[in-house]
C-alpha atoms as a PDB file:
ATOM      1  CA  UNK A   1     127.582  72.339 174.428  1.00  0.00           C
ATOM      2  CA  UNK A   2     126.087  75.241 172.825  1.00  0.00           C
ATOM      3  CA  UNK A   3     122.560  75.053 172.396  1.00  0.00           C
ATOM      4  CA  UNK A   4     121.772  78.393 171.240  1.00  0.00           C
ATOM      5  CA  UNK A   5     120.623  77.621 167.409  1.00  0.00           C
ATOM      6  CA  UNK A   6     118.917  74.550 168.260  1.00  0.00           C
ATOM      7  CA  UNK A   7     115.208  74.493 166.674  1.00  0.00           C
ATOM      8  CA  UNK A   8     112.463  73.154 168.205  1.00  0.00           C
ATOM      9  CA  UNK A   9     109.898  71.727 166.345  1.00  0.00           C
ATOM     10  CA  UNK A  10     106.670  71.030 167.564  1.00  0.00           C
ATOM     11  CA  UNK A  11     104.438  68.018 165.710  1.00  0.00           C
ATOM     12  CA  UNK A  12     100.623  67.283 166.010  1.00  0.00           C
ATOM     13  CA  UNK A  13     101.215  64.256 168.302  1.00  0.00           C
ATOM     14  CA  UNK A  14     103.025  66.720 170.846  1.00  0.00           C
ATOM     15  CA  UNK A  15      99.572  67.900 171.948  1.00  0.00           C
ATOM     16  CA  UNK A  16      95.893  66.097 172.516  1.00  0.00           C
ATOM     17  CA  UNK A  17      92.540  68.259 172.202  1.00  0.00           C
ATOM     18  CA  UNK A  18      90.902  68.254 175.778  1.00  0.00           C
ATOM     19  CA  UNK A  19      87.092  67.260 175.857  1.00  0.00           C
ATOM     20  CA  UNK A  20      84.682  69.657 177.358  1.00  0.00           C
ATOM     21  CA  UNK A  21      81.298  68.594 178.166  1.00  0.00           C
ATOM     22  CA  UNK A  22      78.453  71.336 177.662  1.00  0.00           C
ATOM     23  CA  UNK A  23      78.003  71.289 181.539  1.00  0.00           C
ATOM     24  CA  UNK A  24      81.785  71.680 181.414  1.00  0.00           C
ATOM     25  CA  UNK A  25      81.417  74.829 179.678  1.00  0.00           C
ATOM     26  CA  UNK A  26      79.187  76.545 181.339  1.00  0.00           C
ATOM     27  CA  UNK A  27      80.795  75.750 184.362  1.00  0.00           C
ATOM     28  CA  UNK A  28      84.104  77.430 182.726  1.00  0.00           C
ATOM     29  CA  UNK A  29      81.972  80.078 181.714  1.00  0.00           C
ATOM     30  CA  UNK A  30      79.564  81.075 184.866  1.00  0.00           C
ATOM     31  CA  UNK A  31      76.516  82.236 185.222  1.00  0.00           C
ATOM     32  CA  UNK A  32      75.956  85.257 182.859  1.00  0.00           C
ATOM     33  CA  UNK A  33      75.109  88.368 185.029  1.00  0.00           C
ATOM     34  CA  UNK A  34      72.448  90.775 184.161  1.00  0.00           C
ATOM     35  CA  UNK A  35      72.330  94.673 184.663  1.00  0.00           C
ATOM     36  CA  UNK A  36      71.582  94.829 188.043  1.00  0.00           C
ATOM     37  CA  UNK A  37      73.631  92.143 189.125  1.00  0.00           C
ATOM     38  CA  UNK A  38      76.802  93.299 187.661  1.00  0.00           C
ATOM     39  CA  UNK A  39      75.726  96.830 189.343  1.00  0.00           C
ATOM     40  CA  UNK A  40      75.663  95.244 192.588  1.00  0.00           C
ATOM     41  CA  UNK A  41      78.941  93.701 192.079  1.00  0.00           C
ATOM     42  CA  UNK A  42      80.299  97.024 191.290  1.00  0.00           C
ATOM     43  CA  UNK A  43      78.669  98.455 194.466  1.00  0.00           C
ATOM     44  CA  UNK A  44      79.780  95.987 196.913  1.00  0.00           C
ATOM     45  CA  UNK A  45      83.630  97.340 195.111  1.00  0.00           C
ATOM     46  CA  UNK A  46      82.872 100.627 196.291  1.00  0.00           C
ATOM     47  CA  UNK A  47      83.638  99.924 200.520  1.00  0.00           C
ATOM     48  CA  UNK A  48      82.855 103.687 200.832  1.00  0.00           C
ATOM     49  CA  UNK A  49      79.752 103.576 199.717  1.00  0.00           C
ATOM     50  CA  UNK A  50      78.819 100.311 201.375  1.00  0.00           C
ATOM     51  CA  UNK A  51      79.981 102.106 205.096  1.00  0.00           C
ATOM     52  CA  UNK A  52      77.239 105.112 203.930  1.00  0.00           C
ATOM     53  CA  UNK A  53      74.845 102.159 202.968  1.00  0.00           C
ATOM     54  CA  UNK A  54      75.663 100.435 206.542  1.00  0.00           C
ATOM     55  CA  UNK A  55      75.161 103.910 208.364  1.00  0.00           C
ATOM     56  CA  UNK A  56      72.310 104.416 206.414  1.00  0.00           C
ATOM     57  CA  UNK A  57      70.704 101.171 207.866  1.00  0.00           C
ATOM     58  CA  UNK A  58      71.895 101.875 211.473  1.00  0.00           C
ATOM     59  CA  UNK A  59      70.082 104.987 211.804  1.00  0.00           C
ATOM     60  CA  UNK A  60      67.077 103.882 210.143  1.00  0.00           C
ATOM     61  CA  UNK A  61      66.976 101.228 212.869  1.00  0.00           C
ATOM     62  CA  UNK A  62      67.860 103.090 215.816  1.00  0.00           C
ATOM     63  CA  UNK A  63      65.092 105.885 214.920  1.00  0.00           C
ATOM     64  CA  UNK A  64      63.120 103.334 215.377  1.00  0.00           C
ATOM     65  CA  UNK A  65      64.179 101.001 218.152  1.00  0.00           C
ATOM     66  CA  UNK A  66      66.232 103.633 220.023  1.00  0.00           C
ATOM     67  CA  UNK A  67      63.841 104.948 222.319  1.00  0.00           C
ATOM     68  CA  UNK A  68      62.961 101.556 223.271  1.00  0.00           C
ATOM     69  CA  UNK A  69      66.912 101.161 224.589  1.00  0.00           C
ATOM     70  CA  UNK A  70      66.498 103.227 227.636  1.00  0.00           C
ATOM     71  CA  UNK A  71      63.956 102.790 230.426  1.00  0.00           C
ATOM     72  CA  UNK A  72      62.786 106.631 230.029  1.00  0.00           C
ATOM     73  CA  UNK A  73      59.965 107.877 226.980  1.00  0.00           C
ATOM     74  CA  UNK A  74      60.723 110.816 225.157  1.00  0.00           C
ATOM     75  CA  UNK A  75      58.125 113.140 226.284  1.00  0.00           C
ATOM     76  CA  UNK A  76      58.539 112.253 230.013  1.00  0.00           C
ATOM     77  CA  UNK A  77      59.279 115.761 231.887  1.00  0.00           C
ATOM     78  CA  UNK A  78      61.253 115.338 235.588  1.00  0.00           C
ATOM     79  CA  UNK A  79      62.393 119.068 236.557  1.00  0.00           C
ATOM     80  CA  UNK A  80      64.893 117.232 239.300  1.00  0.00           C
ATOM     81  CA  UNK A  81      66.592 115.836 236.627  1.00  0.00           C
ATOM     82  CA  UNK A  82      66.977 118.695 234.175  1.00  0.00           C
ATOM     83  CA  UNK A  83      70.297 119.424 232.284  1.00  0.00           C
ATOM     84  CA  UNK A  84      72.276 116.048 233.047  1.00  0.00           C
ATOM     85  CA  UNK A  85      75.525 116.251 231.039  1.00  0.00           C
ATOM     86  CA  UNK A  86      75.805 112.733 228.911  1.00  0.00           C
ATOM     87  CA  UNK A  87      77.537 109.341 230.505  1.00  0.00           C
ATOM     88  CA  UNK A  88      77.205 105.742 230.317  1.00  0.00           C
ATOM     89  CA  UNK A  89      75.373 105.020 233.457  1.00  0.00           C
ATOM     90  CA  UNK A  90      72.934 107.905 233.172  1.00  0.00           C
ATOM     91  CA  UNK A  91      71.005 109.747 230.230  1.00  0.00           C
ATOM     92  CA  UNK A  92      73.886 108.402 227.302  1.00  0.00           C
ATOM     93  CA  UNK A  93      72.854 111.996 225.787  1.00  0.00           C
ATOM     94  CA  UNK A  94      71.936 114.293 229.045  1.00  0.00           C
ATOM     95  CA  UNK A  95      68.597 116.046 229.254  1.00  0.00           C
ATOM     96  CA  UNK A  96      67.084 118.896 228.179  1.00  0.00           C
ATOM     97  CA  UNK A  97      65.429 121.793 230.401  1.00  0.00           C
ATOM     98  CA  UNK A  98      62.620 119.630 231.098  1.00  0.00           C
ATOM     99  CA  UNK A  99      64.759 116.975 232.234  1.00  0.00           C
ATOM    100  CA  UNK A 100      63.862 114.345 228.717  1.00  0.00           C
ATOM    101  CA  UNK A 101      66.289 111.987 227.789  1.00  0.00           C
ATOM    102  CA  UNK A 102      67.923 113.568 224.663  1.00  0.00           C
ATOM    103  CA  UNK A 103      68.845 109.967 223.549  1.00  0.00           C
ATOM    104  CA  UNK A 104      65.276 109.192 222.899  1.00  0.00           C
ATOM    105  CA  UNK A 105      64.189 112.842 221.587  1.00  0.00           C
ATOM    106  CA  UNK A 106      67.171 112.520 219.224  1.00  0.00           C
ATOM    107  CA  UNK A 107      66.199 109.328 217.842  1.00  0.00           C
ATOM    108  CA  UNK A 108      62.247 110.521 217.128  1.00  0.00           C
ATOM    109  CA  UNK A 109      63.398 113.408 216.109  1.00  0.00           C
ATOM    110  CA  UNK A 110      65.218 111.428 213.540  1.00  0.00           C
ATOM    111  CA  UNK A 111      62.445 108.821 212.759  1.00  0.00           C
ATOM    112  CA  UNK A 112      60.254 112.423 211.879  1.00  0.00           C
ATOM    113  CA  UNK A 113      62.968 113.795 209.699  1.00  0.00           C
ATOM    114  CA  UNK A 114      63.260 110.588 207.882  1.00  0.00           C
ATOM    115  CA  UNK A 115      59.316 110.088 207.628  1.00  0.00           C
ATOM    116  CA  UNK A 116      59.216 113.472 205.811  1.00  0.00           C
ATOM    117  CA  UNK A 117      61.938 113.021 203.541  1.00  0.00           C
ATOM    118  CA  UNK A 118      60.554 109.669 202.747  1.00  0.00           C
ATOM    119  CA  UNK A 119      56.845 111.160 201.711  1.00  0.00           C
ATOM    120  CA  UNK A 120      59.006 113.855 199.602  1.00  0.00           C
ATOM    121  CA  UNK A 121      61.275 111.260 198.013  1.00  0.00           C
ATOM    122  CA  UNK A 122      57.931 109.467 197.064  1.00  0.00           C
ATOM    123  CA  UNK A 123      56.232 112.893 195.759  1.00  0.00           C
ATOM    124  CA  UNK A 124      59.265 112.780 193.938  1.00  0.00           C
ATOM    125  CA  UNK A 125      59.294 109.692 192.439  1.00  0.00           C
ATOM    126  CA  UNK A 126      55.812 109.554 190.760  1.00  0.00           C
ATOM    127  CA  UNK A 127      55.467 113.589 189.907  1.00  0.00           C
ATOM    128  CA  UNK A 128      59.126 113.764 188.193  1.00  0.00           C
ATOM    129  CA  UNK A 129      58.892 110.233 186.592  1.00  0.00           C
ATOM    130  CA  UNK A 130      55.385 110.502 185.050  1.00  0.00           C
ATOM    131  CA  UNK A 131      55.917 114.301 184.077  1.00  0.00           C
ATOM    132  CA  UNK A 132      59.627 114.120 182.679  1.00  0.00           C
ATOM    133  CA  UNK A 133      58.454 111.025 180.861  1.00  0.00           C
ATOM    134  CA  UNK A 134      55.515 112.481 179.466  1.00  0.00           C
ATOM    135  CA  UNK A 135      57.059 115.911 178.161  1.00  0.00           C
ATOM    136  CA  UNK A 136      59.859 113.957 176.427  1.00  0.00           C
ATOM    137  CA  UNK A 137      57.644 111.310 175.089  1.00  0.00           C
ATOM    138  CA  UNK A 138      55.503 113.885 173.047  1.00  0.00           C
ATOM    139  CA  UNK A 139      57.765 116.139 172.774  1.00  0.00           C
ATOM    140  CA  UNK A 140      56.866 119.768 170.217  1.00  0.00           C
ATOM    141  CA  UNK A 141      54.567 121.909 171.636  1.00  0.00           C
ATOM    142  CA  UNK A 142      53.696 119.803 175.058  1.00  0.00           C
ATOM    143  CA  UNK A 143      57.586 119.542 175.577  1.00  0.00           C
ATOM    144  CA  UNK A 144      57.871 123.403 175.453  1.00  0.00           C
ATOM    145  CA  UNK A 145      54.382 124.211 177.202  1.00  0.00           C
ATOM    146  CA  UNK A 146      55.675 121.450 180.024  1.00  0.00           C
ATOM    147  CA  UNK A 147      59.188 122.680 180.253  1.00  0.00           C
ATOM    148  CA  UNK A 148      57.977 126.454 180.917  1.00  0.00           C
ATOM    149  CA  UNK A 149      56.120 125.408 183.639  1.00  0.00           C
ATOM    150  CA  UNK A 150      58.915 123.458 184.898  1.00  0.00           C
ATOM    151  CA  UNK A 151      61.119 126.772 184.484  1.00  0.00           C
ATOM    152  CA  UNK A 152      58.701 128.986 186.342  1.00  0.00           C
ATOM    153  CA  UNK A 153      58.408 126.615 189.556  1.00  0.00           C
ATOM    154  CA  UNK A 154      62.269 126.152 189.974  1.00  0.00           C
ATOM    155  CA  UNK A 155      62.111 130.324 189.533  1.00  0.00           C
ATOM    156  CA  UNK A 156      59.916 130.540 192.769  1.00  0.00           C
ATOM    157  CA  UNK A 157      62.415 130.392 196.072  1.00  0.00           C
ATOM    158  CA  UNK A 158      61.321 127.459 197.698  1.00  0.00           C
ATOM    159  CA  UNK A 159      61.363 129.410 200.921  1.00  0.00           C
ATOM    160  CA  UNK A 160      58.312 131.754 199.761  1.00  0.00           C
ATOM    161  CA  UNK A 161      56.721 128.428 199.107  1.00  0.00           C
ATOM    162  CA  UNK A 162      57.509 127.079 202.218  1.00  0.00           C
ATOM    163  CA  UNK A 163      55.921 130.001 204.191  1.00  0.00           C
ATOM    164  CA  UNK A 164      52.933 130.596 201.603  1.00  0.00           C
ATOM    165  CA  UNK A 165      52.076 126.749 202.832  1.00  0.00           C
ATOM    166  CA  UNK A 166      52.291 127.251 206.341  1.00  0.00           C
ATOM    167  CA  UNK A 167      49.957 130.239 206.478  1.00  0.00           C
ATOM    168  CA  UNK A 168      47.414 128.216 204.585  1.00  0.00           C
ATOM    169  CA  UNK A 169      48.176 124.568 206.259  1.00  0.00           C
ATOM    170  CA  UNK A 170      48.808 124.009 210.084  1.00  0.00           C
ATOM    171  CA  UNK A 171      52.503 123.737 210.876  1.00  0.00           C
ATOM    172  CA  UNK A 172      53.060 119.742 210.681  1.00  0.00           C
ATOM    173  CA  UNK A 173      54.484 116.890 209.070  1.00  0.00           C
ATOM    174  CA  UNK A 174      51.387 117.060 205.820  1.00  0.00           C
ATOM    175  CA  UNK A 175      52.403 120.974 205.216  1.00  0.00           C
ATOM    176  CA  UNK A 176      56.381 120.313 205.164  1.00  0.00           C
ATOM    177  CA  UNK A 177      55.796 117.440 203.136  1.00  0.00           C
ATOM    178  CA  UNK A 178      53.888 119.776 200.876  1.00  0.00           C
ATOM    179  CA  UNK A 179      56.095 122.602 201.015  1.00  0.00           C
ATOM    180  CA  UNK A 180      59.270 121.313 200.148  1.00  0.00           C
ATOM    181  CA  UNK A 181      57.974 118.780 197.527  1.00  0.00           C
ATOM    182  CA  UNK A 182      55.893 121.436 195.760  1.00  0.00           C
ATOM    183  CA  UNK A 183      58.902 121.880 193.245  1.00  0.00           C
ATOM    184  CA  UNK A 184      61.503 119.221 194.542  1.00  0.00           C
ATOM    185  CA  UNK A 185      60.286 117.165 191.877  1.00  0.00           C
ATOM    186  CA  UNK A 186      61.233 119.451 188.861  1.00  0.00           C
ATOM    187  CA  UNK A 187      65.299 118.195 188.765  1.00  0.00           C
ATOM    188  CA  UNK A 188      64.359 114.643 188.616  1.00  0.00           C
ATOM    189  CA  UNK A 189      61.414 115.410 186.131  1.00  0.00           C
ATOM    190  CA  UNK A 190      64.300 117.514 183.648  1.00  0.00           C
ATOM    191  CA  UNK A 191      67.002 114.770 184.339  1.00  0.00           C
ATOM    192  CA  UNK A 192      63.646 111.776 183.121  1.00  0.00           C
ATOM    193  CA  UNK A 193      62.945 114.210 179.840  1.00  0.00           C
ATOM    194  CA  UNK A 194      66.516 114.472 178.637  1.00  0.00           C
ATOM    195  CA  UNK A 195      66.855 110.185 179.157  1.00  0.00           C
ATOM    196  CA  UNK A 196      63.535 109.832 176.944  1.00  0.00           C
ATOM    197  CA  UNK A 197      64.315 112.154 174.316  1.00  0.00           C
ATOM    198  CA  UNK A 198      67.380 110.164 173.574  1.00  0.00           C
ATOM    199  CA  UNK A 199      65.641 106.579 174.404  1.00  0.00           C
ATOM    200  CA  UNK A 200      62.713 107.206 172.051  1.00  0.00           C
ATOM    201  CA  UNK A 201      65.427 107.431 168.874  1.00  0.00           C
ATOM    202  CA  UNK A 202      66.591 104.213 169.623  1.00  0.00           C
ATOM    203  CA  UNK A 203      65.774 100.895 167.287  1.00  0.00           C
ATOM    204  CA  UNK A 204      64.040  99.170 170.301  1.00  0.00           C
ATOM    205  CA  UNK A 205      61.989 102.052 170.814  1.00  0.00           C
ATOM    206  CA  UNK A 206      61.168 102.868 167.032  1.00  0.00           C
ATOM    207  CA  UNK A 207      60.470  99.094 166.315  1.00  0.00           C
ATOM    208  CA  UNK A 208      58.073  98.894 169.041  1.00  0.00           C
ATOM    209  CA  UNK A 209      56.163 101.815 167.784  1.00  0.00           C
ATOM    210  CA  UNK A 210      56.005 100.648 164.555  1.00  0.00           C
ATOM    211  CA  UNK A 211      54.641  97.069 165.479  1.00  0.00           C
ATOM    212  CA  UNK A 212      51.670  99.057 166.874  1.00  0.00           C
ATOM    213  CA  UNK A 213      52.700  99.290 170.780  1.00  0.00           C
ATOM    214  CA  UNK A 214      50.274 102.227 172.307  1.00  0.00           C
ATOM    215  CA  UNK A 215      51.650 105.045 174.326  1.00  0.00           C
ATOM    216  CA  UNK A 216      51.127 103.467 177.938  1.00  0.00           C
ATOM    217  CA  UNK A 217      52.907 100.563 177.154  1.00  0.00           C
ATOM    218  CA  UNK A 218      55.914 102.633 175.211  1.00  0.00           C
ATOM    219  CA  UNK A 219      56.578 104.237 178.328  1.00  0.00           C
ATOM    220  CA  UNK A 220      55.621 102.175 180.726  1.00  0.00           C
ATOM    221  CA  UNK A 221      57.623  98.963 179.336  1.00  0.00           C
ATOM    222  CA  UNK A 222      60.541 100.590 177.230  1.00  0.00           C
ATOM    223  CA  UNK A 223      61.201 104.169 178.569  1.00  0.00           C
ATOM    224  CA  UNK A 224      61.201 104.060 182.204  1.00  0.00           C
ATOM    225  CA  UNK A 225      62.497 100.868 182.834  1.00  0.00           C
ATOM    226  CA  UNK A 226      65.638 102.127 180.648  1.00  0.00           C
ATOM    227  CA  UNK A 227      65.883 105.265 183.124  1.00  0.00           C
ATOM    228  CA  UNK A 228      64.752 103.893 186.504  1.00  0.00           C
ATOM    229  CA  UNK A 229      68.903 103.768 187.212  1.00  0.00           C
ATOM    230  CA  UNK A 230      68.892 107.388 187.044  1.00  0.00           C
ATOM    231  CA  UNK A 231      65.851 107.980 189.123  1.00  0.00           C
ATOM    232  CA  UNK A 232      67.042 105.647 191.841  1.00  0.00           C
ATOM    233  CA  UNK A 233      70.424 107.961 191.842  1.00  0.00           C
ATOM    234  CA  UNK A 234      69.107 111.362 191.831  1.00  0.00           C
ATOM    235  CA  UNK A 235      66.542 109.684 194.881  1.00  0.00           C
ATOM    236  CA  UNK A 236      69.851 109.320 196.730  1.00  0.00           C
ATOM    237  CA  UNK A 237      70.700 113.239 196.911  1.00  0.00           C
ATOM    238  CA  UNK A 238      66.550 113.933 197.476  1.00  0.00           C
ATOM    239  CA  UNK A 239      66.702 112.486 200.937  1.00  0.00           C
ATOM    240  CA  UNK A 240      69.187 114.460 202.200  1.00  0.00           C
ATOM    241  CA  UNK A 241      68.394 117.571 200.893  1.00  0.00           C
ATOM    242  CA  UNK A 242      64.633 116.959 202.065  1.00  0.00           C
ATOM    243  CA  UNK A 243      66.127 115.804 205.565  1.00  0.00           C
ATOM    244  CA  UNK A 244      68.333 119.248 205.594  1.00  0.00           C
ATOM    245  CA  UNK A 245      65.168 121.202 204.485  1.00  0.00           C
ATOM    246  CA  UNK A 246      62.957 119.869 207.225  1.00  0.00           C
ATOM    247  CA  UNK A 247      66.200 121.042 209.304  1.00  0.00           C
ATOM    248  CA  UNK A 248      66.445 124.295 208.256  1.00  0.00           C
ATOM    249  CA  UNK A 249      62.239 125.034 208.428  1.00  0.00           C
ATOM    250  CA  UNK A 250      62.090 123.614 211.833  1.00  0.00           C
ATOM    251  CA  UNK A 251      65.160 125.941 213.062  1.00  0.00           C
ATOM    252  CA  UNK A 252      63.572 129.088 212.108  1.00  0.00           C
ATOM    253  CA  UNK A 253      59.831 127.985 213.624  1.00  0.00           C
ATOM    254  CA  UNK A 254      58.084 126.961 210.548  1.00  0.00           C
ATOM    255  CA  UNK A 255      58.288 123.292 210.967  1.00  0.00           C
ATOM    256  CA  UNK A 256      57.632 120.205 213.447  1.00  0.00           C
ATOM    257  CA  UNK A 257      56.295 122.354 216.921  1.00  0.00           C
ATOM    258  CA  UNK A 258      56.842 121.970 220.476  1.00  0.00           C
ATOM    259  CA  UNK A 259      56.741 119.747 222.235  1.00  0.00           C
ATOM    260  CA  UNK A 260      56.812 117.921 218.964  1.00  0.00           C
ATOM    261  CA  UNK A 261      60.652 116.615 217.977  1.00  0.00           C
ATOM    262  CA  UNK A 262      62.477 116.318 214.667  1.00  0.00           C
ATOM    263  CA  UNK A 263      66.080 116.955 213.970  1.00  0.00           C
ATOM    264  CA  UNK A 264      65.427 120.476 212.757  1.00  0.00           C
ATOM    265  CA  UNK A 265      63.777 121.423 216.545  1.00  0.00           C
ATOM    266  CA  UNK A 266      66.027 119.569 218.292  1.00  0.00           C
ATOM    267  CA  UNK A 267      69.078 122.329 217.099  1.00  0.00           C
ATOM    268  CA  UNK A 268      66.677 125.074 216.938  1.00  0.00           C
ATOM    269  CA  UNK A 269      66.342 124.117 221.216  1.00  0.00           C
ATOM    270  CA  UNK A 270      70.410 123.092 221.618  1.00  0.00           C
ATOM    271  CA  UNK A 271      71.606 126.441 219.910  1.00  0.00           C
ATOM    272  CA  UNK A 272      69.600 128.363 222.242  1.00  0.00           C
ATOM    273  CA  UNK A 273      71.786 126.466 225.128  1.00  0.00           C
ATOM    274  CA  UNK A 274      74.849 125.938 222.772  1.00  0.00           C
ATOM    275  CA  UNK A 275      77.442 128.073 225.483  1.00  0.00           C
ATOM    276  CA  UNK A 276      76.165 126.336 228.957  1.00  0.00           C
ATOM    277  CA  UNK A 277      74.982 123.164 227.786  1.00  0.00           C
ATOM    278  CA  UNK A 278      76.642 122.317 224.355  1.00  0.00           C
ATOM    279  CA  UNK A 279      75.763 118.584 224.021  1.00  0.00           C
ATOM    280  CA  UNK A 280      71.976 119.844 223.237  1.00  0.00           C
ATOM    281  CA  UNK A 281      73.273 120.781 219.599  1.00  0.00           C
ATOM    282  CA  UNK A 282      76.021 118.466 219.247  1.00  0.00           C
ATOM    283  CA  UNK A 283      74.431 114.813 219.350  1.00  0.00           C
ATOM    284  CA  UNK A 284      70.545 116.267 216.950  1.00  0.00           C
ATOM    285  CA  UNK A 285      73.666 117.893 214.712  1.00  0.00           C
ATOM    286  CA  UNK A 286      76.023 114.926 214.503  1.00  0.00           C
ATOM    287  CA  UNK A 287      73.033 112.811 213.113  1.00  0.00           C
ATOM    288  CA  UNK A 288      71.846 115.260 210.670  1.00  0.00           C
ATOM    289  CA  UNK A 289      75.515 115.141 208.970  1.00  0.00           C
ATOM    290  CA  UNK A 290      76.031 112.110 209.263  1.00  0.00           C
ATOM    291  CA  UNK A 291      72.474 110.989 207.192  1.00  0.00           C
ATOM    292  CA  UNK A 292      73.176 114.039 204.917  1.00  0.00           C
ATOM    293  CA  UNK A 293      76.844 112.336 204.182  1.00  0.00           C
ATOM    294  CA  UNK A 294      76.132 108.864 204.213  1.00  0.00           C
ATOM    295  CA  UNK A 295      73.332 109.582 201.809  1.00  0.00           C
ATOM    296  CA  UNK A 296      75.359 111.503 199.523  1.00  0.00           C
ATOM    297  CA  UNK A 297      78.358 108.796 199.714  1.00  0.00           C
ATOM    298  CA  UNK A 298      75.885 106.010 198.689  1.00  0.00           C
ATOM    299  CA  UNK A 299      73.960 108.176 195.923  1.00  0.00           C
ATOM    300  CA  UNK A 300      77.931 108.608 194.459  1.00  0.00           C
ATOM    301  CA  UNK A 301      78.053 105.128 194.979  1.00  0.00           C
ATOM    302  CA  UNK A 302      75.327 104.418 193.079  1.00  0.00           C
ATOM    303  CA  UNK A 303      75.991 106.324 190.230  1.00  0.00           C
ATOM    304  CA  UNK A 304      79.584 104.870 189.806  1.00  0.00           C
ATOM    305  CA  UNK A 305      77.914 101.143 189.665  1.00  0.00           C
ATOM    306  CA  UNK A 306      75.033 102.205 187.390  1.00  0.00           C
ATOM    307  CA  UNK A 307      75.644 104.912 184.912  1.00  0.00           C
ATOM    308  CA  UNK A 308      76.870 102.555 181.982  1.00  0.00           C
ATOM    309  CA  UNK A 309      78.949 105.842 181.132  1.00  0.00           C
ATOM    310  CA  UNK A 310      81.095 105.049 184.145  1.00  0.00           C
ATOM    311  CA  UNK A 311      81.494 101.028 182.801  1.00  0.00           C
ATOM    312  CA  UNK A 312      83.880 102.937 180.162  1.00  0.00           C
END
């Protein structure tokens, strides 16, 4: 039987509307999701990032809890047992010359490196918000006064600055915080202007302005809540690059002291015994990469989940 030019036709009594209740609906629906919560949804996508973001937290807690792990104190000094290569029922990192666990000097080291990058990222949070925001806000003349400045500190080498603080300031954690946040602020303060120049044309902004808003609450209520996102991502690269820093100062004498630790010593004394006793560098080196990746995995991270230029 050939069936091939059969119609079918379809009546209003084939089909029956189906009642939904408002609950119903809303059920159907969900829960609508906000800014921040579809950015975290995006984030937990992003398994690379979320490894950083795990790392991130491990090291965080074994600089400080890892000393605590061993029965020996960082600064403890035992000639007899000087040099000890790393194993499991020892020193799990050796010993130095002076016979100190390297496990535990490794992990304050790292607890210093992170307290100074931490007191940078902050310096670098209120200085680049409140100036960026301000020099875009008014804009004209304080915009191009503002931005000069901003032009001549990023022309200084941070090194000169860096050595002009430590003649006048006691090598330490206050003059490295100092030094390297003296102009770290200046990208995140450019990156804050270019955001309000482009808010403060916006409808939201220009009605609020006309219904009489003042200037604190303009940029306080509608600006920098609207560009927080960005300052919480460029945060992301400042830690590493102020970890590195503190690195970098240390290695060539102008930072954290002996017997003092931070990551930065810590190579400065294991490249100095890199042929005989190579583990010295190896384990203060392997963390330093690994916080300078991790962060820089989770700041990409970041921006992928909350640059609404990425939601395209």
């Amino acid at each position: 039987m050939d069936t091939s030019n059969r119609q079918i036709t379809f009546t209003p009594d084939l089909f029956e509307p189906v009642h939904r209740s408002a609950e119903d609906a809303e059920k159907i629906r969900g829960a609508p999701v906000g800014f921040w919560g579809d950015a975290w949804r995006r984030l937990k996508r992003n398994r690379l990032a979320v490894a950083a973001g795990c790392v991130i937290i491990l090291i965080i807690a074994l600089a400080f809890v890892g000393p605590w792990l061993t029965p020996y104190t960082p600064s403890e000094q035992v000639l007899e047992r000087q040099y000890k290569t790393p194993s499991l029922s020892g020193f799990w990192f050796g010993t130095d010359e002076f016979g100190r666990s390297m496990f535990d000097r490794v992990w304050v080291g790292t607890r210093v490196s992170l307290y100074i990058a931490a007191l940078v990222t902050v310096m670098d949070m209120c200085v680049g918000m409140a100036y960026g925001a301000l020099s875009g806000y008014y804009g004209g003349r304080v915009d191009n006064v503002m931005q000069r400045i901003v032009e001549i500190l990023v022309g200084i080498p941070i090194l000169i600055v860096a050595v002009l603080t430590m003649l006048i300031l006691k090598p330490g954690i206050l003059s490295l915080t100092i030094a390297i946040g003296l102009t770290g602020w200046t990208s995140s303060a450019r990156l804050i202007r270019g955001q309000v120049l482009r808010l403060k044309e916006q409808e939201f902004f220009l009605a609020s302005r006309s219904l009489g808003a003042n200037t604190f609450r303009l940029i306080s209520k509608h600006l920098i809540p609207n560009v927080f996102y960005i300052l919480i991502i460029t945060l992301m690269y400042t830690v590493p690059t102020a970890v590195f820093f503190e690195a970098f100062l240390s290695f060539i004498g102008l930072g954290i002291q002996p017997p003092a630790a931070s990551l930065g010593a810590l190579i400065n004394d294991g490249a100095a015994q890199m042929r005989f006793y190579p583990y010295m560098l190896i384990f203060p080196a392997a963390v330093l990469v690994t916080i300078t990746i991790s962060f820089r995995l989770l700041g990409d991270g970041l921006r992928d989940a909350l640059d609404p230029r990425m939601r395209q």
